[in-house]
N, C-alpha and C. Protein backbone atom coordinates (compact mmCIF):
# COMPACT_ATOMS: atom_id res chain seq x y z
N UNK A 1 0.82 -1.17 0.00
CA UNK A 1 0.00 0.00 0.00
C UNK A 1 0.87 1.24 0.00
N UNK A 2 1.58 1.38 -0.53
CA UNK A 2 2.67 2.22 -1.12
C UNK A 2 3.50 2.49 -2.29
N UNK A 3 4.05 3.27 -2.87
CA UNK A 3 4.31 4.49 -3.89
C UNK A 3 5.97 3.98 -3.73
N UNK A 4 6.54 3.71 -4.37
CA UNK A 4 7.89 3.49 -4.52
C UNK A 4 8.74 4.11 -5.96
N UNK A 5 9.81 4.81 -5.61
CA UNK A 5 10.42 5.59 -6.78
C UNK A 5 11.67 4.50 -6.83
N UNK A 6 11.92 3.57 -8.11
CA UNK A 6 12.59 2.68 -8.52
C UNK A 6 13.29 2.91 -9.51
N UNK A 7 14.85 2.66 -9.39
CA UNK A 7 15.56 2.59 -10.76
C UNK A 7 16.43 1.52 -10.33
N UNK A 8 16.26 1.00 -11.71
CA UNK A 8 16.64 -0.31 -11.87
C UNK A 8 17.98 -0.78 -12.99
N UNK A 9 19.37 -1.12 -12.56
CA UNK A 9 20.17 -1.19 -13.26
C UNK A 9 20.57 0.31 -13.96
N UNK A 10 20.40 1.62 -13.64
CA UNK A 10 20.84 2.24 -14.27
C UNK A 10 19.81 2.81 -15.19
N UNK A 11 18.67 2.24 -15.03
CA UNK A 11 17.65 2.82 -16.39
C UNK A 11 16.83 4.36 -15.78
N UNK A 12 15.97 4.49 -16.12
CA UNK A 12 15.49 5.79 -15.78
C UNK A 12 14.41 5.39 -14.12
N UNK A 13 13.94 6.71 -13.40
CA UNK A 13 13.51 6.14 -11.89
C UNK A 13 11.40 5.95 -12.70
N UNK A 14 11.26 5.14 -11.94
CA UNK A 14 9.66 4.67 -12.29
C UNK A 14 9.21 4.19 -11.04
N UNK A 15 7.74 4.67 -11.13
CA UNK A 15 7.12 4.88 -9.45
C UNK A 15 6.31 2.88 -10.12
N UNK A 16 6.55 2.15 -8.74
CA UNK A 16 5.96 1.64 -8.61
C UNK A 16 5.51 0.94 -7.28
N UNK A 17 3.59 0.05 -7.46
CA UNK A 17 3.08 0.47 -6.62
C UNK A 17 3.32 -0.79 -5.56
N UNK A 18 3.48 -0.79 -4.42
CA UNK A 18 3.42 -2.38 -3.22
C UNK A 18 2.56 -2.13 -2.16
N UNK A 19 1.89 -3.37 -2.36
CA UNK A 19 1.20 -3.96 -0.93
C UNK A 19 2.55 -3.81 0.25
N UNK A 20 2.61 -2.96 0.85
CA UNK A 20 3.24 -2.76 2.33
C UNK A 20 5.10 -2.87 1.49
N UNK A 21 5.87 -3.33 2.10
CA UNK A 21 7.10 -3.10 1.12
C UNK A 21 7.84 -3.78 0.37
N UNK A 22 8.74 -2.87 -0.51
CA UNK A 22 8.80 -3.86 -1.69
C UNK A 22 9.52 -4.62 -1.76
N UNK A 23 8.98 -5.60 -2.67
CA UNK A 23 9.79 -7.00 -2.98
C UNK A 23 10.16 -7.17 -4.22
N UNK A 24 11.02 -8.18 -4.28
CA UNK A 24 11.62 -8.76 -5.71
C UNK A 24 10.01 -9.21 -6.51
N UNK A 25 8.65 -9.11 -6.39
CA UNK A 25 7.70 -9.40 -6.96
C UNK A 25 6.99 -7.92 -7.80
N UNK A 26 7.24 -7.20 -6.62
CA UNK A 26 6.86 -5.81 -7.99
C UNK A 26 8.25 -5.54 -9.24
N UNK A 27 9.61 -5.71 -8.50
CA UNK A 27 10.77 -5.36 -9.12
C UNK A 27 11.16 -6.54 -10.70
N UNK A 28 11.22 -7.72 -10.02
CA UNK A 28 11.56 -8.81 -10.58
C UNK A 28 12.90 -9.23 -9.92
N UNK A 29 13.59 -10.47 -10.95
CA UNK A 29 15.23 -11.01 -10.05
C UNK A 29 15.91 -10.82 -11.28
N UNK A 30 16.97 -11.06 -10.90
CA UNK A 30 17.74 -11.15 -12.15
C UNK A 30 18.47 -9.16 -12.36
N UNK A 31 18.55 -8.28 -11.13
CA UNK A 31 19.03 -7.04 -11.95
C UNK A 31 20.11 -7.06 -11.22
N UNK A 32 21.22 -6.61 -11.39
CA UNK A 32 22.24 -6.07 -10.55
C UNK A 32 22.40 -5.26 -9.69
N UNK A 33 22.07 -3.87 -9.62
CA UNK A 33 21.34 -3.08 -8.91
C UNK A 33 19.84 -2.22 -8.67
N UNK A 34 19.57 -2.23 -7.77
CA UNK A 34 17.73 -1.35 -7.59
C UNK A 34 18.09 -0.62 -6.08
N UNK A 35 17.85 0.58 -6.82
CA UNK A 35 17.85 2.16 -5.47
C UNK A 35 16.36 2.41 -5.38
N UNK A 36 15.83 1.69 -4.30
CA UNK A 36 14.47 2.20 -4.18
C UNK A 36 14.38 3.48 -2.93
N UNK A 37 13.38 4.53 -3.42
CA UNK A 37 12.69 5.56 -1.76
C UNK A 37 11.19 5.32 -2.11
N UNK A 38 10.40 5.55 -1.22
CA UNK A 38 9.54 6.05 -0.68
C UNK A 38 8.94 7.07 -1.37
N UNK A 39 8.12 6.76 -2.35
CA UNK A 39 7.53 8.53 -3.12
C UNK A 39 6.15 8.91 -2.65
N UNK A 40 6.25 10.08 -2.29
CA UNK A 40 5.17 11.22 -2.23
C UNK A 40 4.96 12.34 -3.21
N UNK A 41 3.40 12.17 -3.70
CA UNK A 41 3.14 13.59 -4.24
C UNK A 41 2.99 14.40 -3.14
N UNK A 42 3.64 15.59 -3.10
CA UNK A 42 3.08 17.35 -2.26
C UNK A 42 2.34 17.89 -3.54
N UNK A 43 1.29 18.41 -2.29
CA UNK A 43 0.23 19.53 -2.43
C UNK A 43 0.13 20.60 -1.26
N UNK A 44 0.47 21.73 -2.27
CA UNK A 44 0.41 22.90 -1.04
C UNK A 44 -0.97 23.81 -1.26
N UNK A 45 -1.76 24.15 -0.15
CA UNK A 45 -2.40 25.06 -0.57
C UNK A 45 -3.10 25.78 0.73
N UNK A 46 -3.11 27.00 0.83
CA UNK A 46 -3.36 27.33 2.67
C UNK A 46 -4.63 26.60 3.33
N UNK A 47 -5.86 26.39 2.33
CA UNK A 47 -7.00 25.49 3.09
C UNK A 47 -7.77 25.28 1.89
N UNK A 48 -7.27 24.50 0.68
CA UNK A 48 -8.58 23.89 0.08
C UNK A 48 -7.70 22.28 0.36
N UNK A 49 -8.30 21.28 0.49
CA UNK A 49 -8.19 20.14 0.88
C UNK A 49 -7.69 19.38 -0.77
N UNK A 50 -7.02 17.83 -0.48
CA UNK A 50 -6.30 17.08 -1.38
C UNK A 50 -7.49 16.71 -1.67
N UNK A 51 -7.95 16.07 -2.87
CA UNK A 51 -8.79 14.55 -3.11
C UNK A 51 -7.99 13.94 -4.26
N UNK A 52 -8.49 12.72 -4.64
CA UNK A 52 -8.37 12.05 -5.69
C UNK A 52 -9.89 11.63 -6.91
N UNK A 53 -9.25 12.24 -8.00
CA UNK A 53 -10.46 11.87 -9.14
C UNK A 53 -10.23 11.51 -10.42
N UNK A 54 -11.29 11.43 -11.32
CA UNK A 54 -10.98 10.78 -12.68
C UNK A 54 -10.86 11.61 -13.65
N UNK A 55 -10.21 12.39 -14.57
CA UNK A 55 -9.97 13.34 -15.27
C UNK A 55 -11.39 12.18 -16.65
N UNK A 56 -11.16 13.30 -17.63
CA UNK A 56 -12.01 12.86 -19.05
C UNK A 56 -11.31 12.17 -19.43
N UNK A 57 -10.02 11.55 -19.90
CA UNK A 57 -9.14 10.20 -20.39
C UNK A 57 -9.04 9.33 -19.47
N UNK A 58 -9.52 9.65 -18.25
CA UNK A 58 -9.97 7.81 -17.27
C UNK A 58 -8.92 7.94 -16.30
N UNK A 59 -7.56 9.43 -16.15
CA UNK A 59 -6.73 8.74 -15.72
C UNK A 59 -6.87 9.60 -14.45
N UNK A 60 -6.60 8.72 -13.32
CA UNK A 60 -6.33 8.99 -12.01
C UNK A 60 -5.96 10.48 -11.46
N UNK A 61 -6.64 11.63 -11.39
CA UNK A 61 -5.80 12.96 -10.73
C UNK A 61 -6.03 13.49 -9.46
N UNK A 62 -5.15 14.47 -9.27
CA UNK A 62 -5.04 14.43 -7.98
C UNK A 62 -5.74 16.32 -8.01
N UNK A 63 -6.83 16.01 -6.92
CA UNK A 63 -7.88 17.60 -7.21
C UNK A 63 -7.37 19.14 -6.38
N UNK A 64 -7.05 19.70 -6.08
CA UNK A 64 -7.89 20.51 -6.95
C UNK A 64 -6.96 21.27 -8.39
N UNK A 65 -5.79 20.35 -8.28
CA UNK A 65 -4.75 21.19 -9.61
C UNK A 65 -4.94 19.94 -10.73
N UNK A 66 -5.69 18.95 -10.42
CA UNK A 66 -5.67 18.16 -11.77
C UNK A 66 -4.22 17.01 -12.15
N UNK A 67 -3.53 17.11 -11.54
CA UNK A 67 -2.31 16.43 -11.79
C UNK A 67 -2.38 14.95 -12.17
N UNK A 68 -1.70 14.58 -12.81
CA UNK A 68 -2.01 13.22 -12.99
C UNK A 68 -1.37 12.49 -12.23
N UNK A 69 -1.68 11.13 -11.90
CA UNK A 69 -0.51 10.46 -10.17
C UNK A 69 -0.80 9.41 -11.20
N UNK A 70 -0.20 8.11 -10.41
CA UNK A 70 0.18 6.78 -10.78
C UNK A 70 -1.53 6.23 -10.04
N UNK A 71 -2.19 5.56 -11.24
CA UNK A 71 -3.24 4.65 -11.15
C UNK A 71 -3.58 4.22 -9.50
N UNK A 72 -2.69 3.42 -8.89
CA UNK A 72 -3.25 3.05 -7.44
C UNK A 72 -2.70 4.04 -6.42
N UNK A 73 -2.31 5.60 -6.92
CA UNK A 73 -2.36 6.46 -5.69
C UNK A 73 -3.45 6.41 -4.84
N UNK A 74 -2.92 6.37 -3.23
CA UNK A 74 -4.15 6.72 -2.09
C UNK A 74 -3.68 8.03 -1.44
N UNK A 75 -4.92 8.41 -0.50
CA UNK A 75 -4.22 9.94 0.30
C UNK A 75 -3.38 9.61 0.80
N UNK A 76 -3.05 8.52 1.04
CA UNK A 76 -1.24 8.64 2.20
C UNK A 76 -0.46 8.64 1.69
N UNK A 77 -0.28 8.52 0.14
CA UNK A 77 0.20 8.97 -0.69
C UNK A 77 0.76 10.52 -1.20
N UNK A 78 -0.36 11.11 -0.27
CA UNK A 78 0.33 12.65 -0.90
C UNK A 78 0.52 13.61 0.34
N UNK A 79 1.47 14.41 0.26
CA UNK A 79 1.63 15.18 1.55
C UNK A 79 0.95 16.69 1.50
N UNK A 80 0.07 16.90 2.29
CA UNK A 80 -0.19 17.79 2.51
C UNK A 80 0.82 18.89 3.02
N UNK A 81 0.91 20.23 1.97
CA UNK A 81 1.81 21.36 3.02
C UNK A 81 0.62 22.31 3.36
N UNK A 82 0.21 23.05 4.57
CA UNK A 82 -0.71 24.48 4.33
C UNK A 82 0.63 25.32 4.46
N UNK A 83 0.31 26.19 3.17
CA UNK A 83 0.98 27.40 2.59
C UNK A 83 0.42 28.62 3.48
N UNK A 84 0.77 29.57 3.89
CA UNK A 84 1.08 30.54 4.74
C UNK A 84 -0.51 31.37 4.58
N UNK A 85 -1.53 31.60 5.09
CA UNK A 85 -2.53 32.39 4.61
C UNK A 85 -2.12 33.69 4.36
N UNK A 86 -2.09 34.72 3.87
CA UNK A 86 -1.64 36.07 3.31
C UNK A 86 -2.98 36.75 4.50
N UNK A 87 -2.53 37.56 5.18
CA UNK A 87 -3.47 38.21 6.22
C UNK A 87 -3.35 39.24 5.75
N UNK A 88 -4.41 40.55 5.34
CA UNK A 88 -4.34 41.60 5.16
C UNK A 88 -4.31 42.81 6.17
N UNK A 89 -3.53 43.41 6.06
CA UNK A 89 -3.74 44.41 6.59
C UNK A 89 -4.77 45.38 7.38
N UNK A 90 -4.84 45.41 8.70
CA UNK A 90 -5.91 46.37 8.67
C UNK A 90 -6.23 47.48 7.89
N UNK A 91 -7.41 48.17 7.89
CA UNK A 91 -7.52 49.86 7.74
C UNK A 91 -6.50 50.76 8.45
N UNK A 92 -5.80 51.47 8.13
CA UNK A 92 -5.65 52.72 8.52
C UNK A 92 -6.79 53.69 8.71
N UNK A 93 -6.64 54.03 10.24
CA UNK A 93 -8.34 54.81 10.81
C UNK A 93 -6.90 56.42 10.92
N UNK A 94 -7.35 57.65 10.84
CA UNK A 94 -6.38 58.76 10.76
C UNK A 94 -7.55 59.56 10.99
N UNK A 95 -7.57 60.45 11.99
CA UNK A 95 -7.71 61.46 12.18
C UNK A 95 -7.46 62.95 12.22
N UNK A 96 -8.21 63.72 11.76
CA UNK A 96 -7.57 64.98 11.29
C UNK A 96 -8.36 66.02 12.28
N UNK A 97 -7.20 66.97 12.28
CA UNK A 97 -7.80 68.19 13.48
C UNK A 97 -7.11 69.67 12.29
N UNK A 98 -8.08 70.55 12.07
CA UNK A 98 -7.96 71.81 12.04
C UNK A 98 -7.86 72.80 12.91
N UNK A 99 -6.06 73.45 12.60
CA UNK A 99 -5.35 74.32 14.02
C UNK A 99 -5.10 75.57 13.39
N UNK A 100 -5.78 76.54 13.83
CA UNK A 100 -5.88 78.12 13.46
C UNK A 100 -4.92 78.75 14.02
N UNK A 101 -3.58 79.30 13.41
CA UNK A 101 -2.61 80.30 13.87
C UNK A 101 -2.99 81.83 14.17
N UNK A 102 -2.35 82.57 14.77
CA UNK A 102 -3.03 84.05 14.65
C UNK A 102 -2.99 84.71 13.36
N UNK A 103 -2.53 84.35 12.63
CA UNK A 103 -2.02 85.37 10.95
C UNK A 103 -3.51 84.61 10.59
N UNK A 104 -4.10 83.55 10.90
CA UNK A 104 -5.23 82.91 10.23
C UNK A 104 -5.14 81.56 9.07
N UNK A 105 -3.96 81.49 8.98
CA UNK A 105 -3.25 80.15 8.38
C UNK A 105 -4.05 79.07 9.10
N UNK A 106 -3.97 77.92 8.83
CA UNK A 106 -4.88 76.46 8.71
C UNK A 106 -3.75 75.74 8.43
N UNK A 107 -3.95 74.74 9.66
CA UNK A 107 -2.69 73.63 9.52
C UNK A 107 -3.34 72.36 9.65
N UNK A 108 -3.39 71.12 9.15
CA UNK A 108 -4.04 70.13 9.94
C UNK A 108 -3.15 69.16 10.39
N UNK A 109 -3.36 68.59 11.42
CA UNK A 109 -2.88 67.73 12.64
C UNK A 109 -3.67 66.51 11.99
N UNK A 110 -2.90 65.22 11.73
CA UNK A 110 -3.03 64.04 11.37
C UNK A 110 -2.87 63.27 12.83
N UNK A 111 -3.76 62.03 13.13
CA UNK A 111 -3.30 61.25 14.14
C UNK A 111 -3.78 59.83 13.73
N UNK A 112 -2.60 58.90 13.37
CA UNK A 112 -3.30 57.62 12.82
C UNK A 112 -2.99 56.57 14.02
N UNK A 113 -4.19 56.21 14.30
CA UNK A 113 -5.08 55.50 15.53
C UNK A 113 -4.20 54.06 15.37
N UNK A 114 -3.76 53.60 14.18
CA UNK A 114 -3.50 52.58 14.38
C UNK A 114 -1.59 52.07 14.83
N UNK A 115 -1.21 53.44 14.23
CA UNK A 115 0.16 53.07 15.05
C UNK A 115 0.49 54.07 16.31
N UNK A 116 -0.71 54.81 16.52
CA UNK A 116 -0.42 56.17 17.36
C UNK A 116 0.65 56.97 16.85
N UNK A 117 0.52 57.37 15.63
CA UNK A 117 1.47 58.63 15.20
C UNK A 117 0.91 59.93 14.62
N UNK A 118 1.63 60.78 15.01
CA UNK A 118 0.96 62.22 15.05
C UNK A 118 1.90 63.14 13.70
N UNK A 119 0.97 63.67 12.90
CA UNK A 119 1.93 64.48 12.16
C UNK A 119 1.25 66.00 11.80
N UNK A 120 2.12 66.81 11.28
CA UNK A 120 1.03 67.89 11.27
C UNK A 120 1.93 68.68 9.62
N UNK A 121 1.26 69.19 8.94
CA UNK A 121 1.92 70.10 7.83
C UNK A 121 2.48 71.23 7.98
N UNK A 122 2.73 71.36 9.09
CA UNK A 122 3.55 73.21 9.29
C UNK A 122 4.85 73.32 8.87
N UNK A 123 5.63 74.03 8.82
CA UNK A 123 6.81 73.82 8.38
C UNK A 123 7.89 73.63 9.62
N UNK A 124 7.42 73.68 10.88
CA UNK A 124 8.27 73.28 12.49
C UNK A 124 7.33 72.16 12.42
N UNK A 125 7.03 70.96 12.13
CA UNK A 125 6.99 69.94 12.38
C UNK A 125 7.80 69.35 11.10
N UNK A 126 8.07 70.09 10.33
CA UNK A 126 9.27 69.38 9.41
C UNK A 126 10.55 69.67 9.83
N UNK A 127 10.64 70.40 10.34
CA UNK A 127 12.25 70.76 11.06
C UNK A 127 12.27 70.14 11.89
N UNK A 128 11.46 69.49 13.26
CA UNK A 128 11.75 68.87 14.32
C UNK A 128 12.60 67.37 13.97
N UNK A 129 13.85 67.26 14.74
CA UNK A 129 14.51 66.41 14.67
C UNK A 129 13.53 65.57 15.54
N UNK A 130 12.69 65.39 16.71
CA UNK A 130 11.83 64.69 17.36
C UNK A 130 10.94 64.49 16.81
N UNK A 131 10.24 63.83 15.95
CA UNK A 131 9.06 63.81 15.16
C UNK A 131 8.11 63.51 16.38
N UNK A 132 8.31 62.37 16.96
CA UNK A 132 7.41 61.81 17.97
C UNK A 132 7.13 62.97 19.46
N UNK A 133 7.86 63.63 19.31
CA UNK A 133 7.32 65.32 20.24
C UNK A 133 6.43 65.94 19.68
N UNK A 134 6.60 66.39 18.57
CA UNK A 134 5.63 66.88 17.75
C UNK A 134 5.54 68.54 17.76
N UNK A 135 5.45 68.91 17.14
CA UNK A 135 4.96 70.84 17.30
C UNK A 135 4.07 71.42 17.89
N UNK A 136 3.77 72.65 18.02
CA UNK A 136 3.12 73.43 18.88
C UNK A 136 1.73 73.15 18.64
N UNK A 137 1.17 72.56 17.24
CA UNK A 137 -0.07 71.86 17.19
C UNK A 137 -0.41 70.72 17.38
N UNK A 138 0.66 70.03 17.30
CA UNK A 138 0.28 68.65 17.93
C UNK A 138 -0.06 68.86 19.00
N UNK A 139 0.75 69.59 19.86
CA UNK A 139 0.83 69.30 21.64
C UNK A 139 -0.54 70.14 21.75
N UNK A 140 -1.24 71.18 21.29
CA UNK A 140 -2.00 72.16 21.33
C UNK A 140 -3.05 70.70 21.20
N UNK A 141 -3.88 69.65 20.21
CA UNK A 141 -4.76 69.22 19.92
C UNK A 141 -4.40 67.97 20.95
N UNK A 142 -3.66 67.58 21.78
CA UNK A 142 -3.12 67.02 22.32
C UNK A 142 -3.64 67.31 23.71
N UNK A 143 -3.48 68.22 23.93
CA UNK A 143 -3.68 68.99 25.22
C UNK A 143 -5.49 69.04 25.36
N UNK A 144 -5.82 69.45 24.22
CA UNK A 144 -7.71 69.86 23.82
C UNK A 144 -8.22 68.08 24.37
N UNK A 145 -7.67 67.23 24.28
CA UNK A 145 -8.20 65.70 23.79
C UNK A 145 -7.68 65.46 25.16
N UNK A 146 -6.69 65.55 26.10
CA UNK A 146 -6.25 65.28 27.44
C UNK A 146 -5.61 64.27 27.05
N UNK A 147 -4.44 64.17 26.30
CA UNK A 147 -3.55 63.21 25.88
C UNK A 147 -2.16 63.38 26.56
């Protein structure tokens, strides 16, 4: 009840199939040398499941990519890998505050909720070597919110 990858004397490797392990009855006598392993088909896929079915020419495949296997493949035959699910990203949630200078200029104060970072468009929050201090509007909308 197993999948065996066989080469025999030097010829090319050919899967063949044994009741439990193999013998000189699947192989034959008479060769000089036989390197047998253990073969498995892999199937990777993060969660659609292996099966086995009959393609339109009758021959044995393996679902959901269609592959063709050797006639008496069973599932213990093939190894399941789950491939990594790809998790997306949350939303970015950002909040914006409008900060009135005395000349009457309009600055807005950005605050994105999801990494807690604060930024603002003035031109002293581009000079601050401290980004994470922030400028006189950050700390100003900062202060309004009791942060």
């Amino acid at each position: 009840m197993a999948l065996w990858n066989v080469k025999i004397d030097d010829q090319d490797w050919k899967l063949v199939y044994a009741d439990g392990t193999l013998t000189h009855k699947e192989i034959g006598l008479n060769h000089k040398t036989v390197v047998a392993k253990r073969f498995f088909y892999k199937y990777e896929h993060p969660y659609l499941p292996v099966t086995l079915g009959i393609n339109q020419k009758g021959k044995l495949v393996m679902l959901p990519t269609w592959e063709e296997v050797h006639p008496q493949t069973k599932l213990e035959d093939i190894i399941l890998k789950r491939t990594e699910v790809k998790v997306r990203k949350t939303r970015t949630i950002t909040q914006k505050y409008n900060v009135k200078n005395d000349e009457g200029d309009v600055y807005v104060v950005s605050h994105n909720t999801n990494e807690n970072k604060w930024r603002c468009n003035c031109m002293g929050f581009w000079r601050l070597k401290n980004k994470a201090e922030g400028c006189k509007h950050i700390k100003e909308i900062k202060g309004e919110l009791g942060l």
